[in-house]
PDB file of N, CA and C in Angstrom:
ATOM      1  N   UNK A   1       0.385   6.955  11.066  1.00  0.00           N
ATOM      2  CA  UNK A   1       1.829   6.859  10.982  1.00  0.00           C
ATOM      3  C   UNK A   1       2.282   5.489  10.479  1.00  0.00           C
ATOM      4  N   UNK A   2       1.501   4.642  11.014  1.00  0.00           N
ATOM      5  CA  UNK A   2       1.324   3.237  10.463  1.00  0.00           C
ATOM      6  C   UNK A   2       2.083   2.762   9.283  1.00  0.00           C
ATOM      7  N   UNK A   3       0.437   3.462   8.357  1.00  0.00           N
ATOM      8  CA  UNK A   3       0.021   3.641   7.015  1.00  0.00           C
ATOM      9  C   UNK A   3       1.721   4.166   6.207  1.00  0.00           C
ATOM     10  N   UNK A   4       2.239   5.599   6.900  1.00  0.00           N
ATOM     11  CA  UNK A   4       3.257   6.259   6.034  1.00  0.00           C
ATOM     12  C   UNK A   4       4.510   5.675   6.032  1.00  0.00           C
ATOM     13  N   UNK A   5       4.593   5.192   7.300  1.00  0.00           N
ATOM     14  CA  UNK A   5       6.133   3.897   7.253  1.00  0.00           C
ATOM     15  C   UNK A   5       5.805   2.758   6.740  1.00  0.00           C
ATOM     16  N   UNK A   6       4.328   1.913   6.806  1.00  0.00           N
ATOM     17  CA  UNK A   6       4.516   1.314   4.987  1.00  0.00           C
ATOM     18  C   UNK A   6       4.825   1.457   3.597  1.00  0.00           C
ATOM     19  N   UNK A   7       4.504   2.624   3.359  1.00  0.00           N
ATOM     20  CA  UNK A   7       4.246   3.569   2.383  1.00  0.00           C
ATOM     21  C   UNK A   7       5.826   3.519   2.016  1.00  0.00           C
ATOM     22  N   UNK A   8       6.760   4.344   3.077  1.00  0.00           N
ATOM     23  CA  UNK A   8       8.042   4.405   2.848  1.00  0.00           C
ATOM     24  C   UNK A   8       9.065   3.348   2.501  1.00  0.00           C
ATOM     25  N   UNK A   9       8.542   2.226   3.554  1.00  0.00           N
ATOM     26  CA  UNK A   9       9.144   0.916   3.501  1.00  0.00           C
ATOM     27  C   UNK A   9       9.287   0.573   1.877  1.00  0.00           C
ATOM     28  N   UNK A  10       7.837   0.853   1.420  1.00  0.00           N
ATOM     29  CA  UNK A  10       7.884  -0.223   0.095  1.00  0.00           C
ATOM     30  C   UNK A  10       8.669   0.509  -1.025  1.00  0.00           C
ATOM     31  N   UNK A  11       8.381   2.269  -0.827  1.00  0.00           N
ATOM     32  CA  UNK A  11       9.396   2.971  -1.718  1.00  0.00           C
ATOM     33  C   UNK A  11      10.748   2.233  -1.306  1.00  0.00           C
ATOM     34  N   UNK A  12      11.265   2.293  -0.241  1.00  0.00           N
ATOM     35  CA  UNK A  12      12.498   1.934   0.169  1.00  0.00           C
ATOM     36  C   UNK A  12      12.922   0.674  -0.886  1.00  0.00           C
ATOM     37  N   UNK A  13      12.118   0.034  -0.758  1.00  0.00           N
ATOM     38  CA  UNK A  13      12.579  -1.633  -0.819  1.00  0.00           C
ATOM     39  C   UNK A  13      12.756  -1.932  -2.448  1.00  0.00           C
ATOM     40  N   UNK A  14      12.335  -1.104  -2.898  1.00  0.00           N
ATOM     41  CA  UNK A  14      11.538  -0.735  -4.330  1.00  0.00           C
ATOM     42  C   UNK A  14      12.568   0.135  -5.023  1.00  0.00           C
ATOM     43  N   UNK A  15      12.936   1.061  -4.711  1.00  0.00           N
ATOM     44  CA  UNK A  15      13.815   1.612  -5.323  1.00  0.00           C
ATOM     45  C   UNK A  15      15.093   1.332  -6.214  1.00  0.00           C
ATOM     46  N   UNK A  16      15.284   1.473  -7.321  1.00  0.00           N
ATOM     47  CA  UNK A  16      16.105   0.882  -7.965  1.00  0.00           C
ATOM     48  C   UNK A  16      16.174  -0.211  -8.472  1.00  0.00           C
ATOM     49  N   UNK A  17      15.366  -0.883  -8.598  1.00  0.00           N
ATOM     50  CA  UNK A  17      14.601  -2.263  -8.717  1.00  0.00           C
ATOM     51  C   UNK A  17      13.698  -1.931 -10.074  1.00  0.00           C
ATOM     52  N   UNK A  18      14.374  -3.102 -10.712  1.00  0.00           N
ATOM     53  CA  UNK A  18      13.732  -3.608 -12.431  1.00  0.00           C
ATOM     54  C   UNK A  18      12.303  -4.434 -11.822  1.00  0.00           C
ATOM     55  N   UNK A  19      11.358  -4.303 -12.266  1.00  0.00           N
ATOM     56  CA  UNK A  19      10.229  -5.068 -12.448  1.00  0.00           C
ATOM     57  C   UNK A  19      10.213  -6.657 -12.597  1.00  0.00           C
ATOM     58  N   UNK A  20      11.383  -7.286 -12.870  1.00  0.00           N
ATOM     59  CA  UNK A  20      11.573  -8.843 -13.458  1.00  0.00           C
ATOM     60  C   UNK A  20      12.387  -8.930 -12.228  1.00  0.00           C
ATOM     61  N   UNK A  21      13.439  -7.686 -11.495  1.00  0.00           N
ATOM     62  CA  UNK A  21      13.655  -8.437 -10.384  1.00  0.00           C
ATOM     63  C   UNK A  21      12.775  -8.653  -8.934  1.00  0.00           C
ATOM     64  N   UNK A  22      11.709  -7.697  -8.843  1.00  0.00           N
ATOM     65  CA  UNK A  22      10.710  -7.681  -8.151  1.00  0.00           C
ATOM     66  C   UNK A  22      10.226  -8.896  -8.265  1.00  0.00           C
ATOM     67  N   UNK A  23       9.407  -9.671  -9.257  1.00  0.00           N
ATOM     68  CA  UNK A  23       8.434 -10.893  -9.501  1.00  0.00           C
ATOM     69  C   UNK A  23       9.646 -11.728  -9.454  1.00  0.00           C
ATOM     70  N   UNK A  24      10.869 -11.832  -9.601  1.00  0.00           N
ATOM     71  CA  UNK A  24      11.287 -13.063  -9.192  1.00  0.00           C
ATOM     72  C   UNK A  24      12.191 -13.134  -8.028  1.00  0.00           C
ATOM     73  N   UNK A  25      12.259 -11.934  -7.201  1.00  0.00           N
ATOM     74  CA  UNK A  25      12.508 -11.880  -5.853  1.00  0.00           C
ATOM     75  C   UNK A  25      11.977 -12.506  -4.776  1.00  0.00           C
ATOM     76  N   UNK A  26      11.787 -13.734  -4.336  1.00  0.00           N
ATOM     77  CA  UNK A  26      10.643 -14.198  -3.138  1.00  0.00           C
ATOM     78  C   UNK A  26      10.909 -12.867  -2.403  1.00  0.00           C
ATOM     79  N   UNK A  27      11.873 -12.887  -1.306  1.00  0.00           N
ATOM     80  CA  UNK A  27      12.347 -12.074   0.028  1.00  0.00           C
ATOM     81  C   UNK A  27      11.898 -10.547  -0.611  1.00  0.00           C
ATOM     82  N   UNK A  28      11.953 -10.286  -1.537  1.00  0.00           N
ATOM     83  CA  UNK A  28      11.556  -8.824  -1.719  1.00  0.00           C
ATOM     84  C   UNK A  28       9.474  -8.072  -2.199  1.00  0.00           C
ATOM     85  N   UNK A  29       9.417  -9.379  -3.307  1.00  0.00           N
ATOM     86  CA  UNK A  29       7.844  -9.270  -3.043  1.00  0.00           C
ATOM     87  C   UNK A  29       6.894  -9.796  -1.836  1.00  0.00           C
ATOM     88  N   UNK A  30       7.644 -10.461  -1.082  1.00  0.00           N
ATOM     89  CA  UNK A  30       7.144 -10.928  -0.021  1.00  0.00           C
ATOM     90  C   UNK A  30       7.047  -9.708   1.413  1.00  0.00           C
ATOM     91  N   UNK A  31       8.454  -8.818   1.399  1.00  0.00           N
ATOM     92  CA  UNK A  31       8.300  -8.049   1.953  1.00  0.00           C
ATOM     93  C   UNK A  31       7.497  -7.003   1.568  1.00  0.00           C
ATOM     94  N   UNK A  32       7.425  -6.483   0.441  1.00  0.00           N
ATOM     95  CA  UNK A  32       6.262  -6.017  -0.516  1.00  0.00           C
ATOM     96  C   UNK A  32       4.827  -6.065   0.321  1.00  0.00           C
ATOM     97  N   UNK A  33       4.539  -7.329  -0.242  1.00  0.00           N
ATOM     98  CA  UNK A  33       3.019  -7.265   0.402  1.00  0.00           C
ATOM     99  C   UNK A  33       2.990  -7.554   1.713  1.00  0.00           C
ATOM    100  N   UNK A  34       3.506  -7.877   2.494  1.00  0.00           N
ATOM    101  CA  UNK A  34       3.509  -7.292   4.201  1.00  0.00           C
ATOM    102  C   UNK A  34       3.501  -6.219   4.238  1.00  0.00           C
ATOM    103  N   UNK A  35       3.825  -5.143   3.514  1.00  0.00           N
ATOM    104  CA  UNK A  35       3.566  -3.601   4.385  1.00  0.00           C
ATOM    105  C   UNK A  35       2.284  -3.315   3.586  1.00  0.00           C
ATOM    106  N   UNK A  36       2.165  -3.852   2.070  1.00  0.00           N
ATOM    107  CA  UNK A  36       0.498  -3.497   1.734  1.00  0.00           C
ATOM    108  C   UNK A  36      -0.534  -4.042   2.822  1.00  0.00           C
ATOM    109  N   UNK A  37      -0.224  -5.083   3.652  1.00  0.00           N
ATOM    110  CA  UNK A  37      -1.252  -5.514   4.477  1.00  0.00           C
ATOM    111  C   UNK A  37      -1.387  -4.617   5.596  1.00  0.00           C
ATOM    112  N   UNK A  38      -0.151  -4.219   5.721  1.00  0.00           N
ATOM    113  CA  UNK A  38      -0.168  -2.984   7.053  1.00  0.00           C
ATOM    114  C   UNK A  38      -1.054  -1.912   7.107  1.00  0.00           C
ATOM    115  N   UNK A  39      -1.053  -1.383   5.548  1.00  0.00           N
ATOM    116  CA  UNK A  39      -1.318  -1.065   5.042  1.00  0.00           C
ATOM    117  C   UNK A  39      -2.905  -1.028   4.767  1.00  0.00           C
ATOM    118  N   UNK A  40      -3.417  -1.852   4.581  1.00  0.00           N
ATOM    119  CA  UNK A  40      -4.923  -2.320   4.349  1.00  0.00           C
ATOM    120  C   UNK A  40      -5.153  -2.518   5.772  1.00  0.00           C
ATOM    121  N   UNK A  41      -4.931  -3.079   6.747  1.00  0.00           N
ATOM    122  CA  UNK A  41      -5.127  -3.229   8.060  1.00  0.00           C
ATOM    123  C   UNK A  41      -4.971  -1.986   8.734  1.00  0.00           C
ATOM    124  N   UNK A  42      -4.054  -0.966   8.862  1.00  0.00           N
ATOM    125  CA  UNK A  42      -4.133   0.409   9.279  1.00  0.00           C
ATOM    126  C   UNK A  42      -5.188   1.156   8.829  1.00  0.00           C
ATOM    127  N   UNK A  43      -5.681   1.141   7.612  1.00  0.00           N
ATOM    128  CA  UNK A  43      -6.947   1.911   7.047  1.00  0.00           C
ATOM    129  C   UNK A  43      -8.505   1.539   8.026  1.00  0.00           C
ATOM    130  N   UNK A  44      -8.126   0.416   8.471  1.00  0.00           N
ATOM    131  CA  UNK A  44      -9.290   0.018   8.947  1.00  0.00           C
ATOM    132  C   UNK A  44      -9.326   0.777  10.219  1.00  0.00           C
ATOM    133  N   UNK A  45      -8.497   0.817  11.073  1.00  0.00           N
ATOM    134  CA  UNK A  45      -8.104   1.923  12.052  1.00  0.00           C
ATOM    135  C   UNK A  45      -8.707   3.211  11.791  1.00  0.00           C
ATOM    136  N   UNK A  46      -8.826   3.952  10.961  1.00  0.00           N
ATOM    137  CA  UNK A  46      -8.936   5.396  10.220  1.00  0.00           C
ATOM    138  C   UNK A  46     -10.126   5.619  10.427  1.00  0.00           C
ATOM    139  N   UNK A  47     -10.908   6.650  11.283  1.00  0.00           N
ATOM    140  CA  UNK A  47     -12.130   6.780  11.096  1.00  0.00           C
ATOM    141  C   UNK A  47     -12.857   7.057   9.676  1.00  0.00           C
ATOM    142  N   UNK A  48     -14.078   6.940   9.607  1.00  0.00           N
ATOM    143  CA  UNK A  48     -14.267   6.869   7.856  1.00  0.00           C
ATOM    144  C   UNK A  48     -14.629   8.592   8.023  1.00  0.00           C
ATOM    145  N   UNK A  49     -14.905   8.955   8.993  1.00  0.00           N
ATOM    146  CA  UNK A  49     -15.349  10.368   8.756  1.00  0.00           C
ATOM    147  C   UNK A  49     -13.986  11.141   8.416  1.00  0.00           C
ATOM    148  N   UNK A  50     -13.408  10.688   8.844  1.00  0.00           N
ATOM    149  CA  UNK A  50     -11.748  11.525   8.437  1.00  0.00           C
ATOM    150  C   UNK A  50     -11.569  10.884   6.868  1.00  0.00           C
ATOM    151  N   UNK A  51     -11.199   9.988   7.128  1.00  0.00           N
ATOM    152  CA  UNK A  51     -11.640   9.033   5.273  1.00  0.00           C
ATOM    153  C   UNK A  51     -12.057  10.054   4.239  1.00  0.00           C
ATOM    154  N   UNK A  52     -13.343  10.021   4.727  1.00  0.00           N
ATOM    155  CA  UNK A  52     -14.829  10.570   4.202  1.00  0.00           C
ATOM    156  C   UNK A  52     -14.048  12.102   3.030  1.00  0.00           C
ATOM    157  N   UNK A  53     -13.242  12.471   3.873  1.00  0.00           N
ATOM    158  CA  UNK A  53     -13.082  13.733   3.139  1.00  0.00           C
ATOM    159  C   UNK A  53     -11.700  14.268   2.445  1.00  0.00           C
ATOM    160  N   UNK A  54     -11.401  12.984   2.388  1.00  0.00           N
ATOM    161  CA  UNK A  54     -10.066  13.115   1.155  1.00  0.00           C
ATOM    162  C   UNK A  54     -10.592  12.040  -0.140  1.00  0.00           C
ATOM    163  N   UNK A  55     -10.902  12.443  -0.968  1.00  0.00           N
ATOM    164  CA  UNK A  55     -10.990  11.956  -2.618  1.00  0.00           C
ATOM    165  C   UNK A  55     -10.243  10.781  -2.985  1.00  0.00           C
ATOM    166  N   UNK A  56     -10.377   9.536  -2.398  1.00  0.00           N
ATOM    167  CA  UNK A  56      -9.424   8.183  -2.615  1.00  0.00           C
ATOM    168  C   UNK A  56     -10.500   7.222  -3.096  1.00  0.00           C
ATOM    169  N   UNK A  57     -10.082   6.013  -3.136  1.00  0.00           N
ATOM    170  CA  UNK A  57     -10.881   4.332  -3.429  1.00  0.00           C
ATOM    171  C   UNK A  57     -10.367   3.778  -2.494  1.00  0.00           C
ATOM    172  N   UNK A  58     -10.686   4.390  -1.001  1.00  0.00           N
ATOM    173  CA  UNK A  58     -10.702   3.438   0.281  1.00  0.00           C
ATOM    174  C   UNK A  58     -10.412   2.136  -0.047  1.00  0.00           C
ATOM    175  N   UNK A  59     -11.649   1.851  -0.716  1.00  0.00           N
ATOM    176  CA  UNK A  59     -12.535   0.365  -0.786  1.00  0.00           C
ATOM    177  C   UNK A  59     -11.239  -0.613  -1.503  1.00  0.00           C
ATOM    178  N   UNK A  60     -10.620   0.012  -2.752  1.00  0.00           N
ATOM    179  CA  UNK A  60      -9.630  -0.857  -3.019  1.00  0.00           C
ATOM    180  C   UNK A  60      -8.345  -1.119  -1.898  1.00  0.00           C
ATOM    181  N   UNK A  61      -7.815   0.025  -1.279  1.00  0.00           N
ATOM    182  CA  UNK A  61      -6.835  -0.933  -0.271  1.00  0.00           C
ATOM    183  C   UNK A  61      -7.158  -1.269   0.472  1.00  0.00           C
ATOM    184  N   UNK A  62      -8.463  -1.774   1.200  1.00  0.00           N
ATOM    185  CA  UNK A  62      -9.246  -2.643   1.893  1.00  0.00           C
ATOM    186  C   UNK A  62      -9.179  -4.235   0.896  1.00  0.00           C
ATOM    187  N   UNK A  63      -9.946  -3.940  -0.284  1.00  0.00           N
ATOM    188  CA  UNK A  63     -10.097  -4.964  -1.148  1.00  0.00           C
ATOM    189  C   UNK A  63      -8.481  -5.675  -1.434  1.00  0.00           C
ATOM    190  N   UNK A  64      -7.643  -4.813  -1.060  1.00  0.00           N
ATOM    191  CA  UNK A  64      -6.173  -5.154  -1.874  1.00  0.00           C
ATOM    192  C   UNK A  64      -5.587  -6.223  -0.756  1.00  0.00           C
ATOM    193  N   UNK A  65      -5.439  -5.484   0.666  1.00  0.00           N
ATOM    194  CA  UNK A  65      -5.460  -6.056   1.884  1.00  0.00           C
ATOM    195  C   UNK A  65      -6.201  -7.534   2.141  1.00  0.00           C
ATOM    196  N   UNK A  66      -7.355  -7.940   1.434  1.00  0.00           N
ATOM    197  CA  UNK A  66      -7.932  -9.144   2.132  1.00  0.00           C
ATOM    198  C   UNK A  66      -7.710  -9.829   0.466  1.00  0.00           C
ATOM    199  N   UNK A  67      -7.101  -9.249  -0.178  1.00  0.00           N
ATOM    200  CA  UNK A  67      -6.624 -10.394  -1.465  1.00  0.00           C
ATOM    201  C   UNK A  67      -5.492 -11.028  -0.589  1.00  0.00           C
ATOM    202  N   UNK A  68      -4.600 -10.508  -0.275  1.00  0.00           N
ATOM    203  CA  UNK A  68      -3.601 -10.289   0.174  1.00  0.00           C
ATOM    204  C   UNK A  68      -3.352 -11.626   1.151  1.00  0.00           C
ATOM    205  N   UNK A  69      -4.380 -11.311   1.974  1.00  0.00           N
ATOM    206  CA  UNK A  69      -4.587 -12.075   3.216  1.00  0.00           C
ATOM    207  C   UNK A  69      -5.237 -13.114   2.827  1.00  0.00           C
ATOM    208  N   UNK A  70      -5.926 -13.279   1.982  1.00  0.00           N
ATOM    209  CA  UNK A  70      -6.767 -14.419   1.760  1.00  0.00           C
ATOM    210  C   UNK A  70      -6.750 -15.159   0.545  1.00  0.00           C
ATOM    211  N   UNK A  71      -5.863 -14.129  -0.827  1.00  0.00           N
ATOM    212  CA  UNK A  71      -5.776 -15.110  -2.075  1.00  0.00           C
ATOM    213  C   UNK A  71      -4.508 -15.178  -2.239  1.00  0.00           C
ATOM    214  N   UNK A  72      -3.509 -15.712  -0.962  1.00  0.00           N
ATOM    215  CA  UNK A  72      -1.900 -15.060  -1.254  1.00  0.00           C
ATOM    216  C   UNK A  72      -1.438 -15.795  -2.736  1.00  0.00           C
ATOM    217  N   UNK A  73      -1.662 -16.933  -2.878  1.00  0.00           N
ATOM    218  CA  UNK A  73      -1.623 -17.784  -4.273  1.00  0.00           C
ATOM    219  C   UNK A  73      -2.019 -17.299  -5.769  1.00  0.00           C
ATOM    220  N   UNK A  74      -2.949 -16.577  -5.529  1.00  0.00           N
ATOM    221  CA  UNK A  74      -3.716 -15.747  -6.729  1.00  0.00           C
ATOM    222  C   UNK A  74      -3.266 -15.000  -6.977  1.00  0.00           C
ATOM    223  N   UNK A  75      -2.216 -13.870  -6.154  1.00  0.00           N
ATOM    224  CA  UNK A  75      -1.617 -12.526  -6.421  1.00  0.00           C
ATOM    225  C   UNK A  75      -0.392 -12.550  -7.719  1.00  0.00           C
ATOM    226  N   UNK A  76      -1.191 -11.837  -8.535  1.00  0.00           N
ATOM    227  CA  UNK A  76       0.264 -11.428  -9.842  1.00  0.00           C
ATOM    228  C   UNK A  76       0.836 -10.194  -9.636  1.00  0.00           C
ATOM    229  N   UNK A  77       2.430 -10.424  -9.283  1.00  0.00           N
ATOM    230  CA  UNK A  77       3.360  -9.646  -8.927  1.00  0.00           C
ATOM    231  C   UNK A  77       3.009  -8.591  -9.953  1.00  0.00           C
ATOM    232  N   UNK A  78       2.741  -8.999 -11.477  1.00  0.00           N
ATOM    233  CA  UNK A  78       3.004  -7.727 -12.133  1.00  0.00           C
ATOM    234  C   UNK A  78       2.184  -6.640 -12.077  1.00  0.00           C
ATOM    235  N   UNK A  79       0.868  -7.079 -11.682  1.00  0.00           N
ATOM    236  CA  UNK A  79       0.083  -6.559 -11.129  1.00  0.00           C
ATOM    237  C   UNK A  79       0.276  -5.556  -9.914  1.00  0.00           C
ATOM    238  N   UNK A  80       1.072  -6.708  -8.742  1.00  0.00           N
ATOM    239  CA  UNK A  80       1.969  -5.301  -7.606  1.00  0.00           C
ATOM    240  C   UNK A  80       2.430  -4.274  -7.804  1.00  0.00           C
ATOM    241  N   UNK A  81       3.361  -4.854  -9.145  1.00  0.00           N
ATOM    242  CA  UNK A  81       4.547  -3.550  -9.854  1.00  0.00           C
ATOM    243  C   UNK A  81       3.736  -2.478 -10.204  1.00  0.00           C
ATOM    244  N   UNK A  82       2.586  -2.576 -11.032  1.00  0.00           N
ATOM    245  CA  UNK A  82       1.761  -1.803 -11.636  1.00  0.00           C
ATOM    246  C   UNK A  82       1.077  -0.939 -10.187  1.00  0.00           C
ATOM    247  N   UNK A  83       0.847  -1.376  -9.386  1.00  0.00           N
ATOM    248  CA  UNK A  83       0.280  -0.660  -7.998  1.00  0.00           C
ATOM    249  C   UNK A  83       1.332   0.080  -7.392  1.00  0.00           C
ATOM    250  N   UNK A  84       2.287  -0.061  -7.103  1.00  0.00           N
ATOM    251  CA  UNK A  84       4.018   0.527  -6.462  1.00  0.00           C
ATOM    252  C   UNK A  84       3.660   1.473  -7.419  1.00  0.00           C
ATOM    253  N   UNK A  85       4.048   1.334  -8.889  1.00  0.00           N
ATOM    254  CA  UNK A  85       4.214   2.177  -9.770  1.00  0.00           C
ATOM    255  C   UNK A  85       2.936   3.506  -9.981  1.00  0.00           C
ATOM    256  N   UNK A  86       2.013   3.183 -10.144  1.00  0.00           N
ATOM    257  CA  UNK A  86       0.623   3.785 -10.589  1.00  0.00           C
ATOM    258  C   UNK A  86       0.130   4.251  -9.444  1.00  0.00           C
ATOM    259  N   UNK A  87      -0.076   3.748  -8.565  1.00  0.00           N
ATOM    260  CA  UNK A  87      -1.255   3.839  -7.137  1.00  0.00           C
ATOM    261  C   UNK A  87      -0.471   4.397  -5.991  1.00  0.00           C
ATOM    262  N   UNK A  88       0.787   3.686  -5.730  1.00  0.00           N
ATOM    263  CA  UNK A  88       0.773   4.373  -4.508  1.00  0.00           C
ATOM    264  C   UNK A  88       1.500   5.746  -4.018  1.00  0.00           C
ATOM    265  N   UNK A  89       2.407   5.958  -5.541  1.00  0.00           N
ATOM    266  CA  UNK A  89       2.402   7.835  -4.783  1.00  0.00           C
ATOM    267  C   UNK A  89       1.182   8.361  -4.682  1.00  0.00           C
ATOM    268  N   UNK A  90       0.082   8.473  -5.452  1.00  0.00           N
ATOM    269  CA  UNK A  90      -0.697   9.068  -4.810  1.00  0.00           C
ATOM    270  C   UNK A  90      -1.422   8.315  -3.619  1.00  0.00           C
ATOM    271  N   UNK A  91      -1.416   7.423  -3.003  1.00  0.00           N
ATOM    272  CA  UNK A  91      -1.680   6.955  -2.017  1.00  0.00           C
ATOM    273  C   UNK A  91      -0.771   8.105  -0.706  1.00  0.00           C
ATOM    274  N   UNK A  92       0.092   8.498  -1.016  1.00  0.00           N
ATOM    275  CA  UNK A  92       1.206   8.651   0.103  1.00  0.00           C
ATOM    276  C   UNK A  92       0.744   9.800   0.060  1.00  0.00           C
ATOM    277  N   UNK A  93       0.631  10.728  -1.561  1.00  0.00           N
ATOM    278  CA  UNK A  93       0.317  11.966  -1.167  1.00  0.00           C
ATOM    279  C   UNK A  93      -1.119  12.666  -0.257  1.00  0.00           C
ATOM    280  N   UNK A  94      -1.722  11.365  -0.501  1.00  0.00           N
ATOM    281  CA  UNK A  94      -3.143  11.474   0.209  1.00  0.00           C
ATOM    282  C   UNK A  94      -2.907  11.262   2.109  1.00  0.00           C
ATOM    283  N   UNK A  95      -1.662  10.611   2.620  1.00  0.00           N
ATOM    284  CA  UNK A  95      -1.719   9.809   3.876  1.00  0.00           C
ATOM    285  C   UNK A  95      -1.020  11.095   4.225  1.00  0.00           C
ATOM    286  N   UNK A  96      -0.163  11.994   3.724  1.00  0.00           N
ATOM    287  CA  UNK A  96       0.438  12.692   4.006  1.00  0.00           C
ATOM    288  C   UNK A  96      -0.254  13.708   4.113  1.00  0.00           C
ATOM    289  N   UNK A  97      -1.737  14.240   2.669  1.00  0.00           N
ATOM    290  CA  UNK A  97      -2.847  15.318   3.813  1.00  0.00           C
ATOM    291  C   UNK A  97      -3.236  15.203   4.867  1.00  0.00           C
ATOM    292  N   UNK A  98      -3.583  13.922   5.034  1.00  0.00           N
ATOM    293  CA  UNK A  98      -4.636  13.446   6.279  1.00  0.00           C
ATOM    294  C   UNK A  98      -3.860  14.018   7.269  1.00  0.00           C
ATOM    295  N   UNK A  99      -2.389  12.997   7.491  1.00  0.00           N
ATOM    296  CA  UNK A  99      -1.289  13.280   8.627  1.00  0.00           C
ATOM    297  C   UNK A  99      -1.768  15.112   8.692  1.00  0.00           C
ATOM    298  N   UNK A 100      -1.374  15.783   8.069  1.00  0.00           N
ATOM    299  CA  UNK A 100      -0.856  16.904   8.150  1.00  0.00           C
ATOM    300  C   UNK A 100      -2.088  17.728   8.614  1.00  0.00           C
ATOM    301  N   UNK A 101      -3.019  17.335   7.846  1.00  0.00           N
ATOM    302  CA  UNK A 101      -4.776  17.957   8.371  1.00  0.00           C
ATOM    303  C   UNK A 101      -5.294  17.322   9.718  1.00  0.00           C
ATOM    304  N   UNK A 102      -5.436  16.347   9.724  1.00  0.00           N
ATOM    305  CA  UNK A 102      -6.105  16.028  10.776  1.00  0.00           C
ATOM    306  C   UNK A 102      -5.162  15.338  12.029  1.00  0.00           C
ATOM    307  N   UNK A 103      -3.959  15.040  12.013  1.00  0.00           N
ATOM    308  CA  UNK A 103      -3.348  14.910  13.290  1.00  0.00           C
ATOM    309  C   UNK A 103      -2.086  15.627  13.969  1.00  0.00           C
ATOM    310  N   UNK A 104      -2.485  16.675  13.429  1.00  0.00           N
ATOM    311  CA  UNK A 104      -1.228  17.877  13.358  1.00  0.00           C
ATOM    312  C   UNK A 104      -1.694  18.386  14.993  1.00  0.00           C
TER     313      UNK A 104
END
């Protein structure tokens, strides 16, 4: 549940939002990657056997999570945009089998 009110948060926050105002938003990419960390930190929670059997790259929002946490300086926003944009509906549509399969 964690995982899906990050998920929502960042649609939320995100919505309607130009790409140039994202990267030069502090207060908004900042809130941004706080829920990706939630995000990467909730996965770790997730048993892998439940994991195990939905078709994802775990490994990257793990990997995304300890950039996150550990290269906060290194992170290119446009790069974020490109993840919001590209990655995480299907991220949601995947959190939303799990929810629905396995904690129903």
């Amino acid at each position: 549940m964690h995982i899906r009110k990050a998920i929502d948060d960042i649609v939320k926050f995100t919505d309607n939002v130009e790409k140039d105002i994202f990267i030069s938003d502090n207060l908004l990419s900042s809130a941004v990657l706080y829920q990706f960390n939630v995000i990467g930190e909730a996965i770790i929670y997730v048993d892998e056997s439940i994991l195990g059997n939905y078709n994802y790259p775990w490994h990257k929002v793990r990997s995304f999570r300890n950039l996150i946490s550990h290269e906060y300086f290194n992170i290119k926003l446009d790069a974020v945009w490109g993840i919001i944009k590209n990655d995480l509906p299907e991220l949601q549509s995947v959190i939303e089998k799990i929810l629905e399969n396995e904690f129903r």
